[in-house]
N, C-alpha and C. Protein backbone atom coordinates (compact mmCIF):
# COMPACT_ATOMS: atom_id res chain seq x y z
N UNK A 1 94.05 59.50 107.48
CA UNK A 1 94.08 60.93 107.21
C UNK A 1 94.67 61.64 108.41
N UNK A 2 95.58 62.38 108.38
CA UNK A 2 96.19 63.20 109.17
C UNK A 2 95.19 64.68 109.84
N UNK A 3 94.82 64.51 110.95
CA UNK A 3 94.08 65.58 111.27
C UNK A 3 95.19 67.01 112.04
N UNK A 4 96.42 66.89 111.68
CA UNK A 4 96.66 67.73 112.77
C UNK A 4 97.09 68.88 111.87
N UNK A 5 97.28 70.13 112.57
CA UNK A 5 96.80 71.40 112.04
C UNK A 5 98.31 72.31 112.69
N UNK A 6 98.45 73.35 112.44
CA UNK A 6 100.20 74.16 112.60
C UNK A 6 99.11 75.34 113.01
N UNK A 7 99.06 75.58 114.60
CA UNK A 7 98.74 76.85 115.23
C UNK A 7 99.94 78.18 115.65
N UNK A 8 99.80 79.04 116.13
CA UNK A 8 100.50 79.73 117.11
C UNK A 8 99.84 80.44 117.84
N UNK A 9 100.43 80.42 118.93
CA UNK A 9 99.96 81.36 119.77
C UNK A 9 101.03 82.34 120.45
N UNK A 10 100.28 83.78 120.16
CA UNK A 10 100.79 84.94 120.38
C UNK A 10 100.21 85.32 121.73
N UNK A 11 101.22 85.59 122.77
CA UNK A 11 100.79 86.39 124.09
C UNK A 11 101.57 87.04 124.70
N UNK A 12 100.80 87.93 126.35
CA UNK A 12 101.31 88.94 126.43
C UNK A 12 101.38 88.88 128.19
N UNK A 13 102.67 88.54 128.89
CA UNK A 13 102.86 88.29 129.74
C UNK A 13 102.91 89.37 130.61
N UNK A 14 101.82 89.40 131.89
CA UNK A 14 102.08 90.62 133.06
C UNK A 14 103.29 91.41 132.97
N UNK A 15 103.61 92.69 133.18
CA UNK A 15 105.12 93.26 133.32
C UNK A 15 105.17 93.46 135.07
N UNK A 16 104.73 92.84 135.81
CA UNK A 16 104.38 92.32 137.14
C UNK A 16 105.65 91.34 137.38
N UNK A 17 105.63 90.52 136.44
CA UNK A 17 106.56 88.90 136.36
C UNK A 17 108.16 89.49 136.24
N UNK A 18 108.58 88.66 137.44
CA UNK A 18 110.11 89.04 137.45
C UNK A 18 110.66 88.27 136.36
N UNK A 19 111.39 88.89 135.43
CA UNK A 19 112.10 88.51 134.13
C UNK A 19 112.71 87.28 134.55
N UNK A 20 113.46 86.92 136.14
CA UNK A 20 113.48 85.44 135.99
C UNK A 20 112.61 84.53 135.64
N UNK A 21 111.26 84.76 136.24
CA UNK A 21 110.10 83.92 136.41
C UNK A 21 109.89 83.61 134.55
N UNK A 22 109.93 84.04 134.02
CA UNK A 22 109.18 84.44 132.72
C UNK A 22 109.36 82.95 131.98
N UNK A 23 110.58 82.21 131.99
CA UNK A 23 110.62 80.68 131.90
C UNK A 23 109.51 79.92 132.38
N UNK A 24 108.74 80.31 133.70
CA UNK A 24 108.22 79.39 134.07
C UNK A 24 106.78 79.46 133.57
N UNK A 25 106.48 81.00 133.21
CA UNK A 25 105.34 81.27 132.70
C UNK A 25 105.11 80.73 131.48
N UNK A 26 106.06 80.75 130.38
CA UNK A 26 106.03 80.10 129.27
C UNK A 26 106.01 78.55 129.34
N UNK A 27 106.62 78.05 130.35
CA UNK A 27 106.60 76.19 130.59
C UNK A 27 105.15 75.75 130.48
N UNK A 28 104.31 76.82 131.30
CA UNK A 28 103.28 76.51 131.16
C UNK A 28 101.97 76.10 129.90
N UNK A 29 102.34 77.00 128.80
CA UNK A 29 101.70 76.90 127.65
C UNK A 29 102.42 75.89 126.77
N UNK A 30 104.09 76.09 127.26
CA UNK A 30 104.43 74.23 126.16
C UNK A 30 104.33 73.26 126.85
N UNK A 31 103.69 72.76 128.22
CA UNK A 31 103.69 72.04 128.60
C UNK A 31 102.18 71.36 128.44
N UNK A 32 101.29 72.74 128.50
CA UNK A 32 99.61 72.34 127.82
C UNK A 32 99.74 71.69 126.30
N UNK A 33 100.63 72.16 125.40
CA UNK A 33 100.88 71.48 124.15
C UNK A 33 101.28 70.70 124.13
N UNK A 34 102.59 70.17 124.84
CA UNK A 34 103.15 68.45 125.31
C UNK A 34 102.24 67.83 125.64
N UNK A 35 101.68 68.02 126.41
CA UNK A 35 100.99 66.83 127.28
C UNK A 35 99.21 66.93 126.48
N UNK A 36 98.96 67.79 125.64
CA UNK A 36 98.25 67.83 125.01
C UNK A 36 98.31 66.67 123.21
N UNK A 37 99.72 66.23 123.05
CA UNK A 37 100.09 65.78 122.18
C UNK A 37 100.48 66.53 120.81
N UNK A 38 100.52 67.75 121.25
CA UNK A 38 101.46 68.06 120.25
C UNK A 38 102.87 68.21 120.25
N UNK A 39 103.29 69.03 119.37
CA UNK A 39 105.21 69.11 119.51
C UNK A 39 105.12 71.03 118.84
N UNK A 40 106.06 71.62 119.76
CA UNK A 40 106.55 72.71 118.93
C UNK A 40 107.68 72.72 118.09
N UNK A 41 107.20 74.01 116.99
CA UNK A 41 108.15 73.78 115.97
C UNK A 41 108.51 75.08 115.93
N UNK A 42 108.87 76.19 116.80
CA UNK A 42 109.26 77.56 116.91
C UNK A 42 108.90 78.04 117.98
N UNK A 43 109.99 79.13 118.43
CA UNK A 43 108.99 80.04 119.34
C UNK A 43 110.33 80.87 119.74
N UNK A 44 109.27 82.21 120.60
CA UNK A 44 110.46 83.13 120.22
C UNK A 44 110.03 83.33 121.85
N UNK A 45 111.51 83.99 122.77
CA UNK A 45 110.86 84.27 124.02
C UNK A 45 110.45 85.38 124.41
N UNK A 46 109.47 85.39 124.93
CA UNK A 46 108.79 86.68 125.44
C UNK A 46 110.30 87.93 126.25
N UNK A 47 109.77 88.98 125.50
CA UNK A 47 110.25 90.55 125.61
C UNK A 47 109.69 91.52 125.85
N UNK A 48 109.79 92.63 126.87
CA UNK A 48 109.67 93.85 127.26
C UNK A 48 109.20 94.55 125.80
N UNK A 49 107.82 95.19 125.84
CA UNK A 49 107.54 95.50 124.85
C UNK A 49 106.48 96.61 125.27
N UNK A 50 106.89 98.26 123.89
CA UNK A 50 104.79 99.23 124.72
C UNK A 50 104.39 98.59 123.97
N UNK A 51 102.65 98.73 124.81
CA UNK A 51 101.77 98.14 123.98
C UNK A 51 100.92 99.68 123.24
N UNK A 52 100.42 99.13 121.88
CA UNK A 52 100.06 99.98 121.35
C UNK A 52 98.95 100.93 122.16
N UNK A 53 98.28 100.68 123.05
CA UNK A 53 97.14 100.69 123.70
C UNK A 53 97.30 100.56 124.83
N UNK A 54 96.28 101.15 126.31
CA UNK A 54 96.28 100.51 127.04
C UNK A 54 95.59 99.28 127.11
N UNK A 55 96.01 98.05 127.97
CA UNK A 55 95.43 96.53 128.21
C UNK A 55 95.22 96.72 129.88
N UNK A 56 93.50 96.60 130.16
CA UNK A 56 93.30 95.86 131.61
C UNK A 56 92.81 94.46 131.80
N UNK A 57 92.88 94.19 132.74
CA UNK A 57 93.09 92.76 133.45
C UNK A 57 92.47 93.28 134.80
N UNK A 58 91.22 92.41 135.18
CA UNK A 58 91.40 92.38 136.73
C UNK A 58 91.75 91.61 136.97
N UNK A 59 92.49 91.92 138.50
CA UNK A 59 93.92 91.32 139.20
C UNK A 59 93.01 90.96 140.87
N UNK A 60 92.56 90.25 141.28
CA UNK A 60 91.88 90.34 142.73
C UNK A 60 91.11 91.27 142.47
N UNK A 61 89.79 90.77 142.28
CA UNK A 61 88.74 91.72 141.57
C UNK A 61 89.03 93.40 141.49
N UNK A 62 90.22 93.88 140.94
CA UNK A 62 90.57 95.32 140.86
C UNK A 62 91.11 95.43 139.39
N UNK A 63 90.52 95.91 138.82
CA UNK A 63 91.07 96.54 137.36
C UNK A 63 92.01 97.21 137.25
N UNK A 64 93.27 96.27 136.45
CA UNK A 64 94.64 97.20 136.40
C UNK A 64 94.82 97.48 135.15
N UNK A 65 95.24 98.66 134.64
CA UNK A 65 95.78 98.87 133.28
C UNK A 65 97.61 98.76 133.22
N UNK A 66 97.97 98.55 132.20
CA UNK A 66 99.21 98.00 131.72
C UNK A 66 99.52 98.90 130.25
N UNK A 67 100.70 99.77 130.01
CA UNK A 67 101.09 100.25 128.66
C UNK A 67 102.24 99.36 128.13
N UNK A 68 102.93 98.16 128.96
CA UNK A 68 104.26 97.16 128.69
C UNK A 68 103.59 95.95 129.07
N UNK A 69 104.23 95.15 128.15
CA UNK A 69 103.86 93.64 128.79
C UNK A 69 105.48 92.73 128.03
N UNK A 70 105.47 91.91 128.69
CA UNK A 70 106.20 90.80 127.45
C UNK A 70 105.46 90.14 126.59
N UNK A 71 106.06 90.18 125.39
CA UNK A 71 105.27 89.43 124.03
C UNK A 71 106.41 88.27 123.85
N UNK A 72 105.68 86.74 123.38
CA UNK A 72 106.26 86.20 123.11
C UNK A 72 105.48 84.88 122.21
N UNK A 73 105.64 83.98 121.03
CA UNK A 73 104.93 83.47 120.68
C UNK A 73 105.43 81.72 120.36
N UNK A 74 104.64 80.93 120.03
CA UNK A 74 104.74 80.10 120.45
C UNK A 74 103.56 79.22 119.17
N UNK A 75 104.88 78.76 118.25
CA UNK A 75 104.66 77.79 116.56
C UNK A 75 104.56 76.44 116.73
N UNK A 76 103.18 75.74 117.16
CA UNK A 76 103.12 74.38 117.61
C UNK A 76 102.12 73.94 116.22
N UNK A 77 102.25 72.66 116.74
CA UNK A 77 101.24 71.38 115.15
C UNK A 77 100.56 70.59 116.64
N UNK A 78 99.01 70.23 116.21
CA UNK A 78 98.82 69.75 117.15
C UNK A 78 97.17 69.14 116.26
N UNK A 79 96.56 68.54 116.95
CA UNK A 79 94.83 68.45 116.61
C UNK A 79 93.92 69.49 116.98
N UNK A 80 93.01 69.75 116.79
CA UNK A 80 92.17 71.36 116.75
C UNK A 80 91.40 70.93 118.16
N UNK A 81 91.27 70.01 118.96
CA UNK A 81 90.97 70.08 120.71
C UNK A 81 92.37 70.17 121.22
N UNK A 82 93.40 70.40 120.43
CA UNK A 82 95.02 70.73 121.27
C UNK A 82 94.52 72.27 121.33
N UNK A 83 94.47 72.77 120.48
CA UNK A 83 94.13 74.22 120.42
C UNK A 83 93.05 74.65 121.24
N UNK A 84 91.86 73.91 121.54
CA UNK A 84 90.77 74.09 122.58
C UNK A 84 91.49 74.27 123.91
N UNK A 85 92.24 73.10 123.93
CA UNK A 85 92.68 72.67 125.55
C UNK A 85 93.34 73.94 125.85
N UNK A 86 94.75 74.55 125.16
CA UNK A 86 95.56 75.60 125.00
C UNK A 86 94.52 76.65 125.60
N UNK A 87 93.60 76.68 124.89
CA UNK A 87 92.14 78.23 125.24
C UNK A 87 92.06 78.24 126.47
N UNK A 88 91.89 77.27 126.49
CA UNK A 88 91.43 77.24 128.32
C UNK A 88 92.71 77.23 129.27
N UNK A 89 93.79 76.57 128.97
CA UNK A 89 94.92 77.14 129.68
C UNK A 89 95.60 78.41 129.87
N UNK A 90 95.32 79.42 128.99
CA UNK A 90 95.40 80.69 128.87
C UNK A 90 94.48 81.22 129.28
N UNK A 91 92.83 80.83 129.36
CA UNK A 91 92.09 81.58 130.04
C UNK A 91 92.42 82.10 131.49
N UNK A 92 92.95 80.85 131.84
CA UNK A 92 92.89 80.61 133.36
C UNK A 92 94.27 80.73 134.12
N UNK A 93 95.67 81.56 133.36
CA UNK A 93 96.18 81.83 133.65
C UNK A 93 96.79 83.03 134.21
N UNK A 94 96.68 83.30 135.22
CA UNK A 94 96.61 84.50 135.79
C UNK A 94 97.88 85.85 135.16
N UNK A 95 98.69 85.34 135.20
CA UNK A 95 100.20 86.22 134.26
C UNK A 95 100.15 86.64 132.93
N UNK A 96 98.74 86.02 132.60
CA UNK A 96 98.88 86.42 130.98
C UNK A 96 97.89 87.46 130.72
N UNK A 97 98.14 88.55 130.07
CA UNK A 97 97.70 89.64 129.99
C UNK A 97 96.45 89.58 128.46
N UNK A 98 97.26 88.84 127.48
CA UNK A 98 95.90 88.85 126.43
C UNK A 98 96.96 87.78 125.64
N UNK A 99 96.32 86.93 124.87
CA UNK A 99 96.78 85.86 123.82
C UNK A 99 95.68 85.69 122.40
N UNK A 100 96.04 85.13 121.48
CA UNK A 100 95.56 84.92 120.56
C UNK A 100 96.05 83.36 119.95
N UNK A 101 95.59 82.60 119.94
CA UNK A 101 95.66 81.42 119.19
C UNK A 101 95.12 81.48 117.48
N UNK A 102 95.79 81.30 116.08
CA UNK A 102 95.97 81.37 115.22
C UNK A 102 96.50 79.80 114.38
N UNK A 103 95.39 79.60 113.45
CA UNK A 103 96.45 78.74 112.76
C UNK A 103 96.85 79.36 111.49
N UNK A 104 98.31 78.75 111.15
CA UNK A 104 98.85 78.94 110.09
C UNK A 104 99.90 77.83 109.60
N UNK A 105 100.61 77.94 109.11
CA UNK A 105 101.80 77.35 108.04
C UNK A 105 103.16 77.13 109.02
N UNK A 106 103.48 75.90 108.49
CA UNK A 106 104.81 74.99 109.12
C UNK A 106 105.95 75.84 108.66
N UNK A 107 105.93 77.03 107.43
CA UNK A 107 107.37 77.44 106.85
C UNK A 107 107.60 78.44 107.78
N UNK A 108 108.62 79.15 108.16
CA UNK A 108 109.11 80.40 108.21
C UNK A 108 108.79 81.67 108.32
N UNK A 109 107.51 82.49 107.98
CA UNK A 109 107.35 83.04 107.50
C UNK A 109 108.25 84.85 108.00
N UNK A 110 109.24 84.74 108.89
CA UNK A 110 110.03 85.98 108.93
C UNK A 110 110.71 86.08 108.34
N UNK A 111 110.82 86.60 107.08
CA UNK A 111 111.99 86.43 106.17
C UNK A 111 113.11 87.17 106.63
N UNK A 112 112.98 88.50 106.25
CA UNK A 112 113.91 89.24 106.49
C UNK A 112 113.90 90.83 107.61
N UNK A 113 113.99 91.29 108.33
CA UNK A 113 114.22 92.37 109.08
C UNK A 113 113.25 93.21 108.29
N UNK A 114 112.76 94.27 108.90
CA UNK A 114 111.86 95.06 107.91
C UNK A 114 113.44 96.21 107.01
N UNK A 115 112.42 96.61 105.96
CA UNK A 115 113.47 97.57 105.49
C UNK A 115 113.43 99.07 106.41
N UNK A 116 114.84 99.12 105.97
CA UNK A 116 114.88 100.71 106.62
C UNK A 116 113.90 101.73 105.80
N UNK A 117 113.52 102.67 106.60
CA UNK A 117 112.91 103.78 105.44
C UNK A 117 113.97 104.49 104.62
N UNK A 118 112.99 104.60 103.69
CA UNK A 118 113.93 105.31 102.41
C UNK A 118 113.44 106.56 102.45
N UNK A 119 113.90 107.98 102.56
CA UNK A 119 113.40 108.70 102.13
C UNK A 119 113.19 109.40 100.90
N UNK A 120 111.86 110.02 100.53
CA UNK A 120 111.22 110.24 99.49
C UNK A 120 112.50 111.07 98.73
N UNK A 121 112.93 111.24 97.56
CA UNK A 121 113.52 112.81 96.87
C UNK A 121 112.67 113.29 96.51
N UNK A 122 113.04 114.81 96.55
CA UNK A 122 112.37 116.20 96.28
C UNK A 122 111.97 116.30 95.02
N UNK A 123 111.08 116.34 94.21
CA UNK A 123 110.95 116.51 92.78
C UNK A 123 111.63 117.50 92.34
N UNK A 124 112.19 117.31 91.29
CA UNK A 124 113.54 118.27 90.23
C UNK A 124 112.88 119.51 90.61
N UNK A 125 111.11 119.75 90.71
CA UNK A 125 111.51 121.84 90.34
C UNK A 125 111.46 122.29 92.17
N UNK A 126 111.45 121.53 92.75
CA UNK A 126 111.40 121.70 94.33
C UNK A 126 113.02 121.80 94.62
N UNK A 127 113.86 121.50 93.92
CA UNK A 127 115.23 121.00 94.27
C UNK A 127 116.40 122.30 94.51
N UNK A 128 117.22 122.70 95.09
CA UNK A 128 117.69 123.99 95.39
C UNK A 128 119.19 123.88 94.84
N UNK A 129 119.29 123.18 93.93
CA UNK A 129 120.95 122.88 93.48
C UNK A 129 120.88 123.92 92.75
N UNK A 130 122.47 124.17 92.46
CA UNK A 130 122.43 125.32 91.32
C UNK A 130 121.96 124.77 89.81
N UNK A 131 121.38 126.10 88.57
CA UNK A 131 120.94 125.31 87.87
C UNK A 131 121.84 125.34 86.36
N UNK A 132 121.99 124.39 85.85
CA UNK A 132 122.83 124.49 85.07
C UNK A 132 122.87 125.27 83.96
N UNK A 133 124.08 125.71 83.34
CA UNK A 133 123.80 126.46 82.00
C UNK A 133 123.23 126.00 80.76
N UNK A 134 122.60 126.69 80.16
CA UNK A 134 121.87 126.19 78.45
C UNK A 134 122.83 126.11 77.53
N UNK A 135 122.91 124.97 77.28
CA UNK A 135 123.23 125.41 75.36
C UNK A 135 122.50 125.03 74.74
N UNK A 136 123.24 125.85 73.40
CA UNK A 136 122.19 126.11 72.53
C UNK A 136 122.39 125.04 71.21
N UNK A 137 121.58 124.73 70.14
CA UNK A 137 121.34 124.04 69.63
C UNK A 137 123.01 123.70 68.99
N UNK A 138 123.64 124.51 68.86
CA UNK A 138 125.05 124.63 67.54
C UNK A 138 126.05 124.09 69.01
N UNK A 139 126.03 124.26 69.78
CA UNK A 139 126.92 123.87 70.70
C UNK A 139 127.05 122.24 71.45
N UNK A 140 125.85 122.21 71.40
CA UNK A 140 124.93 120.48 71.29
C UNK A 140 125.67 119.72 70.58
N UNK A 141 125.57 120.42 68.98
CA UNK A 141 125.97 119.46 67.71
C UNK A 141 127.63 119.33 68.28
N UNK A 142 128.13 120.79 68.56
CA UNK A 142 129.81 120.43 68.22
C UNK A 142 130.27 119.17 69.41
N UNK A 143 129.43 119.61 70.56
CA UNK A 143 129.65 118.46 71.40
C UNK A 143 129.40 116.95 70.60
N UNK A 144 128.63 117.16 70.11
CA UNK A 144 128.02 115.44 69.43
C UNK A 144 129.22 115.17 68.26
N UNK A 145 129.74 116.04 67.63
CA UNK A 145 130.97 115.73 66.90
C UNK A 145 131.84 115.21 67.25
N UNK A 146 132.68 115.90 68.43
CA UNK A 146 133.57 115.79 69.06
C UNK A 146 133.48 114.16 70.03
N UNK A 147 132.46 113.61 69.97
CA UNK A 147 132.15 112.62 70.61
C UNK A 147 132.26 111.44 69.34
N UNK A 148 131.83 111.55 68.33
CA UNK A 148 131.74 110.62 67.23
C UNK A 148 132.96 110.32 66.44
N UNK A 149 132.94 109.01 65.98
CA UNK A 149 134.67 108.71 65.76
C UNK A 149 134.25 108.72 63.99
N UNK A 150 134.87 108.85 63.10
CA UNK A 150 134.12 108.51 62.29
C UNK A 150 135.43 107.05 61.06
């Protein structure tokens, strides 16, 4: 029986970290999954991103708040103590601002770009076009004649 399981993990790298460094920060979490025995099967690299919220972290016992971090995530298959081990490598990593480990599914799941917004139309009696002329019932018909072949 196959015990192994399709996690990801989503995190959020100091905006402290010089954008070179940011390779090395990430080596770190696929290298806890390598050598943990799993294999990745995606991952996207961490980017300059606001965060919805502020996020603190103490940094040398001093509480810093952060409104940017880099986000970047990371689609591995592994056994569910790969995912333990991972916990604790992120605990204890000082550059990482907050993570979440998740399991889910081996497919794809970004399909497509989000859609653009559409905006709503105005309902017809809200609408400011000019409004057209009436006809009347006999003028209807001659139109409907003039349309019919016979």
């Amino acid at each position: 029986m196959d015990s192994k399981q399709v996690y990801e993990i989503g995190f959020h790298i100091l905006p402290t970290v010089a954008e070179e460094k940011l390779g090395d920060e990430v080596s770190v979490l696929r290298n806890a999954i390598e050598q943990g025995g799993g294999s990745v099967i995606l991952e996207d690299f961490p980017k300059m991103r606001d965060l919805a919220y502020k996020m603190q972290k103490y940094i040398d016992t001093k509480k810093v708040s952060f409104t940017k971090a880099y986000f970047g995530w990371i689609k591995f298959e592994g056994e569910s103590e790969l995912a333990q081990e991972l916990k604790k490598v992120a605990d204890e990593h000082k550059n990482i601002l907050r993570y979440l480990i998740i399991k889910t599914i081996r497919e794809n799941t970004l399909l497509t770009k989000p859609k653009e917004r559409v905006e709503r139309e105005e309902p017809a009696s809200e609408k400011t076009s000019e409004e057209k002329p009436k006809m009347s019932a006999e003028e209807i018909d001659e139109s409907i004649d003039e349309l019919v072949i016979e």
